[in-house]
PDB file of N, CA and C in Angstrom:
ATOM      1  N   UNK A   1      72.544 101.498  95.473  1.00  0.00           N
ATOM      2  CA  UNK A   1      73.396 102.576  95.015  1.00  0.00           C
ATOM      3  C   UNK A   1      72.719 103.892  95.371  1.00  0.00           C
ATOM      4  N   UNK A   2      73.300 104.723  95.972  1.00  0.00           N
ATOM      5  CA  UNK A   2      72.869 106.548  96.583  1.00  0.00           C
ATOM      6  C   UNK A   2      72.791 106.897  94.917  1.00  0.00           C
ATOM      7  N   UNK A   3      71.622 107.683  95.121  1.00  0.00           N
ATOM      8  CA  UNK A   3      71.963 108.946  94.267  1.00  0.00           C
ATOM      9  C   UNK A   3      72.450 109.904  94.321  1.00  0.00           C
ATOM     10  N   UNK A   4      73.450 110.019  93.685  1.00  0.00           N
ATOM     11  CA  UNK A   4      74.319 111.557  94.266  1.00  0.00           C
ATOM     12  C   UNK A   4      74.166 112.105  92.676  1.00  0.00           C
ATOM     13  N   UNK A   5      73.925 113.518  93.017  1.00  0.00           N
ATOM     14  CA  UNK A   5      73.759 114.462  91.658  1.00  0.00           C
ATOM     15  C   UNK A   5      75.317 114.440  91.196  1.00  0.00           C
ATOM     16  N   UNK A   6      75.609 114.784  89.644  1.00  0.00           N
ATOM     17  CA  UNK A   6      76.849 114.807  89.474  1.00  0.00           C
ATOM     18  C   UNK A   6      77.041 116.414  88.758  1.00  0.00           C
ATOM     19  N   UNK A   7      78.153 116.646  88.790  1.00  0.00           N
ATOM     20  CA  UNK A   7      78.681 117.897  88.020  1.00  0.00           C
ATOM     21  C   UNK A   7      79.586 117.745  86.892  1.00  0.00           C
ATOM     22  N   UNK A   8      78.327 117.821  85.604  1.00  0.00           N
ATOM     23  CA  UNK A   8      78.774 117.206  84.509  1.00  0.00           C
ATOM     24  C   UNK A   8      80.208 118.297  83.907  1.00  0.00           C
ATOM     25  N   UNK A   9      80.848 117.662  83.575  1.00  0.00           N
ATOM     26  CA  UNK A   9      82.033 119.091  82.883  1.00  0.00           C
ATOM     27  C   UNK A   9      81.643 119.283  81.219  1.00  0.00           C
ATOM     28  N   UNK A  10      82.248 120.339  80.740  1.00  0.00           N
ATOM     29  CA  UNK A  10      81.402 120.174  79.192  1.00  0.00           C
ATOM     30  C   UNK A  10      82.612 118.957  78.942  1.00  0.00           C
ATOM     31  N   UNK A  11      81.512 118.391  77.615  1.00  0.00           N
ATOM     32  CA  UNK A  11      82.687 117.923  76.960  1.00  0.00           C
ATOM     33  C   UNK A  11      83.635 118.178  76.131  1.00  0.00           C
ATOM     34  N   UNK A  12      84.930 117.237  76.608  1.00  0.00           N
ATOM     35  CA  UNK A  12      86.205 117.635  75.717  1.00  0.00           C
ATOM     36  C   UNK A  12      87.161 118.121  77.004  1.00  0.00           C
ATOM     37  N   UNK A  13      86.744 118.447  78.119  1.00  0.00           N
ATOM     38  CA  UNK A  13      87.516 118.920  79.105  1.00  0.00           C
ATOM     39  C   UNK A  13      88.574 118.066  79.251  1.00  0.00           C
ATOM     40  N   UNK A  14      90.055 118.564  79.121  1.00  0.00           N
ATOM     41  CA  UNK A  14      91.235 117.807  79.736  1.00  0.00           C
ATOM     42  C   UNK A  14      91.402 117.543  80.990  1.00  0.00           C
ATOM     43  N   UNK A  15      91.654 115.695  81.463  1.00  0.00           N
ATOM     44  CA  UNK A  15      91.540 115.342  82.739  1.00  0.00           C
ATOM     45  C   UNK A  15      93.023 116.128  83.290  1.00  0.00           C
ATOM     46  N   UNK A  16      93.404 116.633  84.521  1.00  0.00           N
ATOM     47  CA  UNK A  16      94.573 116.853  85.033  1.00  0.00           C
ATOM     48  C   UNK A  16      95.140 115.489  85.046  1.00  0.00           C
ATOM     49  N   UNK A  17      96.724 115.798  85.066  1.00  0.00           N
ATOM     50  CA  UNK A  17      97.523 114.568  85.447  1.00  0.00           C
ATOM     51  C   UNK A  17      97.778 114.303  86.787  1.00  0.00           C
ATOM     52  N   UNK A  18      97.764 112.560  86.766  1.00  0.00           N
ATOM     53  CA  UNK A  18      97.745 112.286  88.156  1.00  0.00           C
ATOM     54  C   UNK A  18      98.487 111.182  88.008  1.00  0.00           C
ATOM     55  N   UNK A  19      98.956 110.851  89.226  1.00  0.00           N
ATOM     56  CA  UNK A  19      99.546 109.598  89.424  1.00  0.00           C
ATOM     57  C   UNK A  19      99.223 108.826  90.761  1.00  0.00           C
ATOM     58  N   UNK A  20      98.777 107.275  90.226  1.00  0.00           N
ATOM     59  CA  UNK A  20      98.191 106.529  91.048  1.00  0.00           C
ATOM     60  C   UNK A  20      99.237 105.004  91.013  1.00  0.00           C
ATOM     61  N   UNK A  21      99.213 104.060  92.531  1.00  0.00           N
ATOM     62  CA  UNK A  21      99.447 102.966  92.063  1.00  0.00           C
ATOM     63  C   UNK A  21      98.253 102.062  91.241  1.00  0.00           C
ATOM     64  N   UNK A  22      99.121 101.430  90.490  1.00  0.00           N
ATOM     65  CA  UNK A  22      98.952 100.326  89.497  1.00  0.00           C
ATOM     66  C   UNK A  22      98.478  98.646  90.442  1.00  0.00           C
ATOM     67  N   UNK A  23      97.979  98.386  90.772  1.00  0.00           N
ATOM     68  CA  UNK A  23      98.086  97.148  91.833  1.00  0.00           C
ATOM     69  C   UNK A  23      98.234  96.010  91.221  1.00  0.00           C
ATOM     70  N   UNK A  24      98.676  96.005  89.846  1.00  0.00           N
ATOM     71  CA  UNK A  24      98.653  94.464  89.055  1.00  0.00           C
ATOM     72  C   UNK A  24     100.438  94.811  88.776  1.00  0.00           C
ATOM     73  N   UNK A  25     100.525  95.826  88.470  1.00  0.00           N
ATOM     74  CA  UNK A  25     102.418  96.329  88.352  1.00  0.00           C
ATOM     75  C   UNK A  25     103.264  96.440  89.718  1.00  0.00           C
ATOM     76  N   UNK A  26     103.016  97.394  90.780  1.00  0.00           N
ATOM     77  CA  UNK A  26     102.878  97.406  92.115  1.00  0.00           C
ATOM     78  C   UNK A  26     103.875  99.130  91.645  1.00  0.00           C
ATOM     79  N   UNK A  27     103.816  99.434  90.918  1.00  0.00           N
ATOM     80  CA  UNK A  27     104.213 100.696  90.535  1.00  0.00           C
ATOM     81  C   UNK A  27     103.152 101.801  90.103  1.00  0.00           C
ATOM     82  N   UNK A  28     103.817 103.045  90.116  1.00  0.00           N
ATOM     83  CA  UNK A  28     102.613 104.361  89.814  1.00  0.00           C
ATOM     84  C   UNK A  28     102.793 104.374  88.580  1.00  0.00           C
ATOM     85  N   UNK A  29     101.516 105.241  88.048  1.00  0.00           N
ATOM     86  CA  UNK A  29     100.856 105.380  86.899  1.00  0.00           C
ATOM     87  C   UNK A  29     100.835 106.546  86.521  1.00  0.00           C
ATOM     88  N   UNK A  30     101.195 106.980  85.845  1.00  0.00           N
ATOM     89  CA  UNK A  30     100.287 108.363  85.535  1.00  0.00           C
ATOM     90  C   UNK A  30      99.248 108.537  84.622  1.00  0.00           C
ATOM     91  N   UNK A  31      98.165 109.635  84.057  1.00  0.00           N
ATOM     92  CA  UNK A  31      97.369 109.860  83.123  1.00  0.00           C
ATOM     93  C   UNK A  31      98.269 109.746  81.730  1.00  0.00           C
ATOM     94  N   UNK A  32      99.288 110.629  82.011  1.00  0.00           N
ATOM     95  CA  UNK A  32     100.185 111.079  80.985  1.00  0.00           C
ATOM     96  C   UNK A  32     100.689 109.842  80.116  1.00  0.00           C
ATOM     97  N   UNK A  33     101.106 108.318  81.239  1.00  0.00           N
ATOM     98  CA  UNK A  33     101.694 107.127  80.686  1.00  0.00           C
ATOM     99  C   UNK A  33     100.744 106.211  80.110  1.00  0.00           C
ATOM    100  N   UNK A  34      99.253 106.292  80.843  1.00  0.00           N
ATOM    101  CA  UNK A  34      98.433 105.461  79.742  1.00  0.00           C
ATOM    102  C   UNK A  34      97.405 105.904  78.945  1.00  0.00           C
ATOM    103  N   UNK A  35      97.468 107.609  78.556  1.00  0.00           N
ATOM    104  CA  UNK A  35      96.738 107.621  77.318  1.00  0.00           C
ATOM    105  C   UNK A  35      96.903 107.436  76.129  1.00  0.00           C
ATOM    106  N   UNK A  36      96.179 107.147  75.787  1.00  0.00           N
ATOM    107  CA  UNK A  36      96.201 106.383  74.709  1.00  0.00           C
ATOM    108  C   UNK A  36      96.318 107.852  73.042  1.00  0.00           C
ATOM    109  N   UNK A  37      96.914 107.449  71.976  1.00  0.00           N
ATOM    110  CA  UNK A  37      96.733 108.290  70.789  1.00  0.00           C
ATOM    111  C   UNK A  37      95.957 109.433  70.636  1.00  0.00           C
ATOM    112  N   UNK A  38      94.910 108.565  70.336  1.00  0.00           N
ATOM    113  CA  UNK A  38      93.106 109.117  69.907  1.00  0.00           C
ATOM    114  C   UNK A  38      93.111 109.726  71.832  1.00  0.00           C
ATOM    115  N   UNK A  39      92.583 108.549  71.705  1.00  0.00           N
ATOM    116  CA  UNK A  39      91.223 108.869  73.125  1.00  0.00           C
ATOM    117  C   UNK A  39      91.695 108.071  74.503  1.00  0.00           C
ATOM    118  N   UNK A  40      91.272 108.613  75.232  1.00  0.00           N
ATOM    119  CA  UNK A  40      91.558 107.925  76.459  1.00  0.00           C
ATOM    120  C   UNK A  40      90.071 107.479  77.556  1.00  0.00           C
ATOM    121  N   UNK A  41      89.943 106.209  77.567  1.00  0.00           N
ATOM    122  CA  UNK A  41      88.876 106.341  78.570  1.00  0.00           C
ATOM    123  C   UNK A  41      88.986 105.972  80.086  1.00  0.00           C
ATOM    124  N   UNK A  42      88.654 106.721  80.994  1.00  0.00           N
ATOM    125  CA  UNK A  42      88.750 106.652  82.368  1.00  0.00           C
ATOM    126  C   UNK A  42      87.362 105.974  82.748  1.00  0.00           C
ATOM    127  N   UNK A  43      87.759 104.749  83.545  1.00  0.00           N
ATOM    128  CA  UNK A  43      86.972 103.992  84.301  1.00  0.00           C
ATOM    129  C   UNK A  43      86.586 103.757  85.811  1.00  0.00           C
ATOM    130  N   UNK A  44      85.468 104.611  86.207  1.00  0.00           N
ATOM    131  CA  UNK A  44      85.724 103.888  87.790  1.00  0.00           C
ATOM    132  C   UNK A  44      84.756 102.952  88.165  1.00  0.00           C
ATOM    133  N   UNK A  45      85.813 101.755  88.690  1.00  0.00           N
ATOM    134  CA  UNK A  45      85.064 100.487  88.856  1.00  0.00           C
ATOM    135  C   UNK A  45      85.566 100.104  90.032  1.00  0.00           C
ATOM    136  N   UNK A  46      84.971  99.070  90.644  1.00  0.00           N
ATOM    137  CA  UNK A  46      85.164  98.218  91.422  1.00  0.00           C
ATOM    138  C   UNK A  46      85.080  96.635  91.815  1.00  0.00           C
ATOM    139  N   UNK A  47      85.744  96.434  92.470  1.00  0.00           N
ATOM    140  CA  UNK A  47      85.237  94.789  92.509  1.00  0.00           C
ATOM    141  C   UNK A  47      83.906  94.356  93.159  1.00  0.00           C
ATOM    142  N   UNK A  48      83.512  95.252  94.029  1.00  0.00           N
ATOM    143  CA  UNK A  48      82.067  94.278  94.260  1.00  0.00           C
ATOM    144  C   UNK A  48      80.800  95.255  93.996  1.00  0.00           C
ATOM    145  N   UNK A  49      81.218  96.065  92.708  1.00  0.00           N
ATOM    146  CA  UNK A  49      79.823  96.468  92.108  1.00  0.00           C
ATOM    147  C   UNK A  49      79.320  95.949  91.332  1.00  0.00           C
ATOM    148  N   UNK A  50      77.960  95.316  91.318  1.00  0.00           N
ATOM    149  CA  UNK A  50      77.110  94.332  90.855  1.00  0.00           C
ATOM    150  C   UNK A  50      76.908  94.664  89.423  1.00  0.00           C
ATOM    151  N   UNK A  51      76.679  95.980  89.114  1.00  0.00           N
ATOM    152  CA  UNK A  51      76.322  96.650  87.819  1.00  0.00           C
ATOM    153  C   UNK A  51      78.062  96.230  86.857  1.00  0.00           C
ATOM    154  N   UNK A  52      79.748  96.300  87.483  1.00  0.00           N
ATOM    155  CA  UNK A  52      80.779  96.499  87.219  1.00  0.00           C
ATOM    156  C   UNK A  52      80.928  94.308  86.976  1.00  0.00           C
ATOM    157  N   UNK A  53      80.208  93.544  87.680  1.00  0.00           N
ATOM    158  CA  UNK A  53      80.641  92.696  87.859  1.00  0.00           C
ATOM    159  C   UNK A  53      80.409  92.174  86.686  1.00  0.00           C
ATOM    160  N   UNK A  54      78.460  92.079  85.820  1.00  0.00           N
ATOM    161  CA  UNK A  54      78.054  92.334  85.040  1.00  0.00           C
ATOM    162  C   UNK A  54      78.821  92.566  83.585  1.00  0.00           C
ATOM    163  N   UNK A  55      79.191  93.565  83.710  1.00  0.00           N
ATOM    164  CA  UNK A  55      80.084  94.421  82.149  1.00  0.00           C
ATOM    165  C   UNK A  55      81.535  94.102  82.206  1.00  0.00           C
ATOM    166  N   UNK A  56      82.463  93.320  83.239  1.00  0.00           N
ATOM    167  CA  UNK A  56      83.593  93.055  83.268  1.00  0.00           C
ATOM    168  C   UNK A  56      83.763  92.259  81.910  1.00  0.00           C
ATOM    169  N   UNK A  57      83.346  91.381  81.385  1.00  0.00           N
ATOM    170  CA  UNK A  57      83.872  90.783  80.077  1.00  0.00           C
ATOM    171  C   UNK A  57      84.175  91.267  78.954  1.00  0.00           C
ATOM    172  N   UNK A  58      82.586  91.993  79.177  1.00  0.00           N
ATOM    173  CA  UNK A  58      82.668  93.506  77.816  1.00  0.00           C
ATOM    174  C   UNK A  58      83.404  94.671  77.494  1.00  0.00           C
ATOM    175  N   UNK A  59      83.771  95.091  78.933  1.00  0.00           N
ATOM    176  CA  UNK A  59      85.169  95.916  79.045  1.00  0.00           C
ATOM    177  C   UNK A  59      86.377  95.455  78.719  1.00  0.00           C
ATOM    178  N   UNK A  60      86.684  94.103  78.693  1.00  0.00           N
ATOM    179  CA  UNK A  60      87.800  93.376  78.357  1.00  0.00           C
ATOM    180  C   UNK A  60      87.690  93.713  76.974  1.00  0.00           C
ATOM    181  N   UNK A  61      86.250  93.060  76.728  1.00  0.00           N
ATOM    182  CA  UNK A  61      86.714  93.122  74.598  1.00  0.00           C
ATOM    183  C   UNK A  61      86.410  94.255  73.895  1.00  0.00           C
ATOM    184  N   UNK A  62      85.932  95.334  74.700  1.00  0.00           N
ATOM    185  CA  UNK A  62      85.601  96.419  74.520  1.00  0.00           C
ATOM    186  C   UNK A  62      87.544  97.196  74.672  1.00  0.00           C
ATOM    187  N   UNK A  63      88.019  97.277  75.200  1.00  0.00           N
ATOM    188  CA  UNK A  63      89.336  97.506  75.444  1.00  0.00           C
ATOM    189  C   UNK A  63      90.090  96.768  74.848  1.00  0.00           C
ATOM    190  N   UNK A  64      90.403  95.562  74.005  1.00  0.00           N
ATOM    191  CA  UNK A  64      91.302  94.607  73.613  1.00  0.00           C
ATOM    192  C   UNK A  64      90.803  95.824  72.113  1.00  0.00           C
ATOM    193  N   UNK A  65      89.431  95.389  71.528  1.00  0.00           N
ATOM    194  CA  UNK A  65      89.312  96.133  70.119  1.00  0.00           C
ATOM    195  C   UNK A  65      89.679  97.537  70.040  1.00  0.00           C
ATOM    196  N   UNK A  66      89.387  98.359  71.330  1.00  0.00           N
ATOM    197  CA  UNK A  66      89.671  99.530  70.892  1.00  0.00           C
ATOM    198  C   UNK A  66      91.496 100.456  71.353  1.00  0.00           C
ATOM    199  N   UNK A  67      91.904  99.495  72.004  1.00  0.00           N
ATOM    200  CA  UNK A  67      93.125  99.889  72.267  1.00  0.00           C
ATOM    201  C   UNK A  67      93.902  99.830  71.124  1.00  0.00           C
ATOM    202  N   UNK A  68      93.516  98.688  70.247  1.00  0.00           N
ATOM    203  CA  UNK A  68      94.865  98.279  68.978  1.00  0.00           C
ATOM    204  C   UNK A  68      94.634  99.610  67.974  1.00  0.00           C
ATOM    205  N   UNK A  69      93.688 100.824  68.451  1.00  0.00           N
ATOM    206  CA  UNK A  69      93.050 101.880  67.364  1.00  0.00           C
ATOM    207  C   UNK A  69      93.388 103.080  67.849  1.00  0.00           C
ATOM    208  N   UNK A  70      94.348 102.791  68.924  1.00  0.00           N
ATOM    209  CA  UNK A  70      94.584 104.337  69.385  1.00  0.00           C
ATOM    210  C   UNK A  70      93.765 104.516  70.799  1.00  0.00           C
ATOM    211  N   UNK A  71      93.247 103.986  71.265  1.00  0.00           N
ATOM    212  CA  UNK A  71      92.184 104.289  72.882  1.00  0.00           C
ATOM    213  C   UNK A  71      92.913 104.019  74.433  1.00  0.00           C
ATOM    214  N   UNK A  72      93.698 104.423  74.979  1.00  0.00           N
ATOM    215  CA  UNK A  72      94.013 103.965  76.129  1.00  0.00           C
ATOM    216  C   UNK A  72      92.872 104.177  76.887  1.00  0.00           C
ATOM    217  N   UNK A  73      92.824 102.508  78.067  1.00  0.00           N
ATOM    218  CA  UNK A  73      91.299 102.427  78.539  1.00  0.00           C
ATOM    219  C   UNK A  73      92.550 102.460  80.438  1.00  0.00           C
ATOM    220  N   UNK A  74      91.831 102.721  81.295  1.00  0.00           N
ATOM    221  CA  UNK A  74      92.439 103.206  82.568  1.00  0.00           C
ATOM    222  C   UNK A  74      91.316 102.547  83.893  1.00  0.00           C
ATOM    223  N   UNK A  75      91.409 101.760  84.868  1.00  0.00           N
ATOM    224  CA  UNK A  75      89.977 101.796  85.434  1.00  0.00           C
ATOM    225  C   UNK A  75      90.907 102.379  86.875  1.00  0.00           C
ATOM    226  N   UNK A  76      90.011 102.706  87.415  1.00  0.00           N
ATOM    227  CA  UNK A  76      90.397 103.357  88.790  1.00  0.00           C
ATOM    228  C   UNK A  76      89.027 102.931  89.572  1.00  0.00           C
ATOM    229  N   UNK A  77      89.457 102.563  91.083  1.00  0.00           N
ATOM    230  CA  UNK A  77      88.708 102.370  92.278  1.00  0.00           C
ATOM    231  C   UNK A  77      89.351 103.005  93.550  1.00  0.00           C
ATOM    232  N   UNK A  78      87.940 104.098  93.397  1.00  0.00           N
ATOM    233  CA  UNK A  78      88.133 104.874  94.344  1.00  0.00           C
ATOM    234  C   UNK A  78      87.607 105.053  96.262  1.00  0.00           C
ATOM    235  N   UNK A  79      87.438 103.545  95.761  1.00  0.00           N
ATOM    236  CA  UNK A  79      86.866 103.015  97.015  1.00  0.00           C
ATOM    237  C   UNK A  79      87.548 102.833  98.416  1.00  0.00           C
ATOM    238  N   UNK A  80      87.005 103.121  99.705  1.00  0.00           N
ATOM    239  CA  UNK A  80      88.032 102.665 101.080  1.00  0.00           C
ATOM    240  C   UNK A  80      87.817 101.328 101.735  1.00  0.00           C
ATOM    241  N   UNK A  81      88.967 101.207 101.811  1.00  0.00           N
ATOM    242  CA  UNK A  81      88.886  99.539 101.680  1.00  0.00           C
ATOM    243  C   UNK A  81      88.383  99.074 103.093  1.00  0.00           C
ATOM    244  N   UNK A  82      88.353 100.484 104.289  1.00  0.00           N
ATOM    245  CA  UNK A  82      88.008  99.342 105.261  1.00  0.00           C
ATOM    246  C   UNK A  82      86.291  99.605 105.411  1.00  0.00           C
ATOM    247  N   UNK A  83      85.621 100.318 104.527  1.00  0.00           N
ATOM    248  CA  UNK A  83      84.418 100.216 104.178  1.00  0.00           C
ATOM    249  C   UNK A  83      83.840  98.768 103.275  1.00  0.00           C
ATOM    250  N   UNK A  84      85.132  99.149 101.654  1.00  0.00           N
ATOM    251  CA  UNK A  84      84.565  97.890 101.673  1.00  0.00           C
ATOM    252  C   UNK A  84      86.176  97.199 100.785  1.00  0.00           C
ATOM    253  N   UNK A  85      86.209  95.857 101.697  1.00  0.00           N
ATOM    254  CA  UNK A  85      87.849  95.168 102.294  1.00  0.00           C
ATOM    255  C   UNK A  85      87.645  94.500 101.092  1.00  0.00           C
ATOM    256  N   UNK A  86      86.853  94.038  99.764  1.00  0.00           N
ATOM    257  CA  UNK A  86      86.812  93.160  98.842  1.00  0.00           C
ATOM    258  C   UNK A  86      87.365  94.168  97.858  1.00  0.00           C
ATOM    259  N   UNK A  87      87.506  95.621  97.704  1.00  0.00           N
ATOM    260  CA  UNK A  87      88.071  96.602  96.675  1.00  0.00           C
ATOM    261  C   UNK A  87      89.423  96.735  97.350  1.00  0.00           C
ATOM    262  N   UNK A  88      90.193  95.887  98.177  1.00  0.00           N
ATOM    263  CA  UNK A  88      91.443  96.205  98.811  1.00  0.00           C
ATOM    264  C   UNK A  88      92.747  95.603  97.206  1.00  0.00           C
ATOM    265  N   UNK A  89      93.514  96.290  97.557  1.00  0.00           N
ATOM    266  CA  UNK A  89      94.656  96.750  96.334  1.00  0.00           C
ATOM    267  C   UNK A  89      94.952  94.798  95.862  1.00  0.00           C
ATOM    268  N   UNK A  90      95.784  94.160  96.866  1.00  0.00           N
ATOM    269  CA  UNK A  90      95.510  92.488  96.690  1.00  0.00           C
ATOM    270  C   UNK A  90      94.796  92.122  95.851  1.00  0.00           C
ATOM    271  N   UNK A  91      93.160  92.464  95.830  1.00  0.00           N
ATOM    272  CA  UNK A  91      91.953  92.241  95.476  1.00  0.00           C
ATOM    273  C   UNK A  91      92.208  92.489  94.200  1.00  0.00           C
ATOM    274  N   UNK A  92      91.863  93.471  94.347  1.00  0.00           N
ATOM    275  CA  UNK A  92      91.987  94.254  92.900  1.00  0.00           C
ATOM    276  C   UNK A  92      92.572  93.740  91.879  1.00  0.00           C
ATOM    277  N   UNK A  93      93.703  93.587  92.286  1.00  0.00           N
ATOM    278  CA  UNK A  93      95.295  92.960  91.485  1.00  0.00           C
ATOM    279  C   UNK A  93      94.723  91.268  90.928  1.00  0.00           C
ATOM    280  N   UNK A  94      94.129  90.728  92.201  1.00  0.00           N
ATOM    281  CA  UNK A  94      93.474  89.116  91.396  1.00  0.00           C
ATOM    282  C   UNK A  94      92.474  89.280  90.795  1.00  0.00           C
ATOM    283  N   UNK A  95      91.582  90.130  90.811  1.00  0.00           N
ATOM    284  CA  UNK A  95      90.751  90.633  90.006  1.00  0.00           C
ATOM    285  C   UNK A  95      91.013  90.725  88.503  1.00  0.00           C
ATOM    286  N   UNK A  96      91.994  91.606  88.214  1.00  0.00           N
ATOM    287  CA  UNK A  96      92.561  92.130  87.151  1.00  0.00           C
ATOM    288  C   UNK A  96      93.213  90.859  86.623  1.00  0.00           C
ATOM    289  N   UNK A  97      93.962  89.986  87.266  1.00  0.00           N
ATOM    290  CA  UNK A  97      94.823  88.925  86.696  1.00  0.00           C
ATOM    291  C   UNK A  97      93.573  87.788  86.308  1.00  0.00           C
ATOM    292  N   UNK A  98      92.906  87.489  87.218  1.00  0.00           N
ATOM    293  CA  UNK A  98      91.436  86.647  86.702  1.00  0.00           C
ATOM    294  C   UNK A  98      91.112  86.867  85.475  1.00  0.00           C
ATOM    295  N   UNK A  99      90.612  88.281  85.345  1.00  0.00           N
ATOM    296  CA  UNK A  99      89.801  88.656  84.237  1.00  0.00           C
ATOM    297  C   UNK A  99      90.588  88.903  82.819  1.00  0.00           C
ATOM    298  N   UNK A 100      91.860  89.178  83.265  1.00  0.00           N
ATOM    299  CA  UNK A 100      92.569  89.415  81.929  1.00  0.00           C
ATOM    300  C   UNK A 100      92.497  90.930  81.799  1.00  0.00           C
ATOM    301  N   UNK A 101      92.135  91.646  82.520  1.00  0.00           N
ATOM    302  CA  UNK A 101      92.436  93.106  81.905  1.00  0.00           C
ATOM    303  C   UNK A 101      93.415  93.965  81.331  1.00  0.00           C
ATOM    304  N   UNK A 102      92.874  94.185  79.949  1.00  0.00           N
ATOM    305  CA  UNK A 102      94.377  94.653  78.897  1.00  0.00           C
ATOM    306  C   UNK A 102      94.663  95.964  79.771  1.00  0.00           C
ATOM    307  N   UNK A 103      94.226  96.503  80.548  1.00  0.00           N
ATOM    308  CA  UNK A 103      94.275  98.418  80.929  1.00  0.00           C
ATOM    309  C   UNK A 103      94.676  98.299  82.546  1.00  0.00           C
ATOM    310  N   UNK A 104      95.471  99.110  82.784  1.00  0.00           N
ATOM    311  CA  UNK A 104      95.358  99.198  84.314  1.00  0.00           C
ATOM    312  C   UNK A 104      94.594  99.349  85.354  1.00  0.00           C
ATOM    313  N   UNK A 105      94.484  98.569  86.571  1.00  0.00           N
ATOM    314  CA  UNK A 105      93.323  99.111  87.912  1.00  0.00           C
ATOM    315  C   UNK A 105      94.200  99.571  88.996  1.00  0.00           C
ATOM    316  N   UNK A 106      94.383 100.611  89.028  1.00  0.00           N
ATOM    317  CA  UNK A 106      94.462 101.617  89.768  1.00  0.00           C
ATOM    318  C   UNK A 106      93.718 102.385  90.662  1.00  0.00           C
TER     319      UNK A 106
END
């Protein structure tokens, strides 16, 4: 994994709305349609990150408990697929259906 410095925003900053496809729905998404009450958490993951492959279960029950409380959970992969062809939308989508993910991958 590169280290790339990041540019933290303060917290509390409102994400802009966006709209992405859904690859387990085959329809777009917006921010606006899956936040959640309370809180919303934005995820970027992928399918063949080792660290993501790891915490996939925990995100499941981590998202099953906290969604029924108000939390919409969101994962997004922002990856190019012909870099790397295992984060391709298909993928993704059996990914998501494998694992059971209560939240969208987008």
């Amino acid at each position: 994994m590169a280290r790339t410095p990041s540019n933290m925003l303060p917290l509390g900053t409102s994400a802009p709305d966006f709209n992405l496809y859904n690859t387990v729905t085959g329809e777009e998404l917006s921010l606006e349609q899956a936040r959640g009450d309370k809180a919303t958490v934005v995820m970027f993951i992928c399918n063949h990150c080792p660290f993501v492959i790891h915490v996939n279960e925990a995100l499941v029950r981590l998202a099953n408990t906290y969604q029924k409380q108000g939390v919409g959970f969101i994962a997004i992969s922002s990856n190019d697929v012909e870099n790397y062809p295992q984060d391709a939308p298909h993928l993704m989508k059996e990914t998501a259906e494998k694992l059971g993910y209560p939240f969208p991958y987008l």
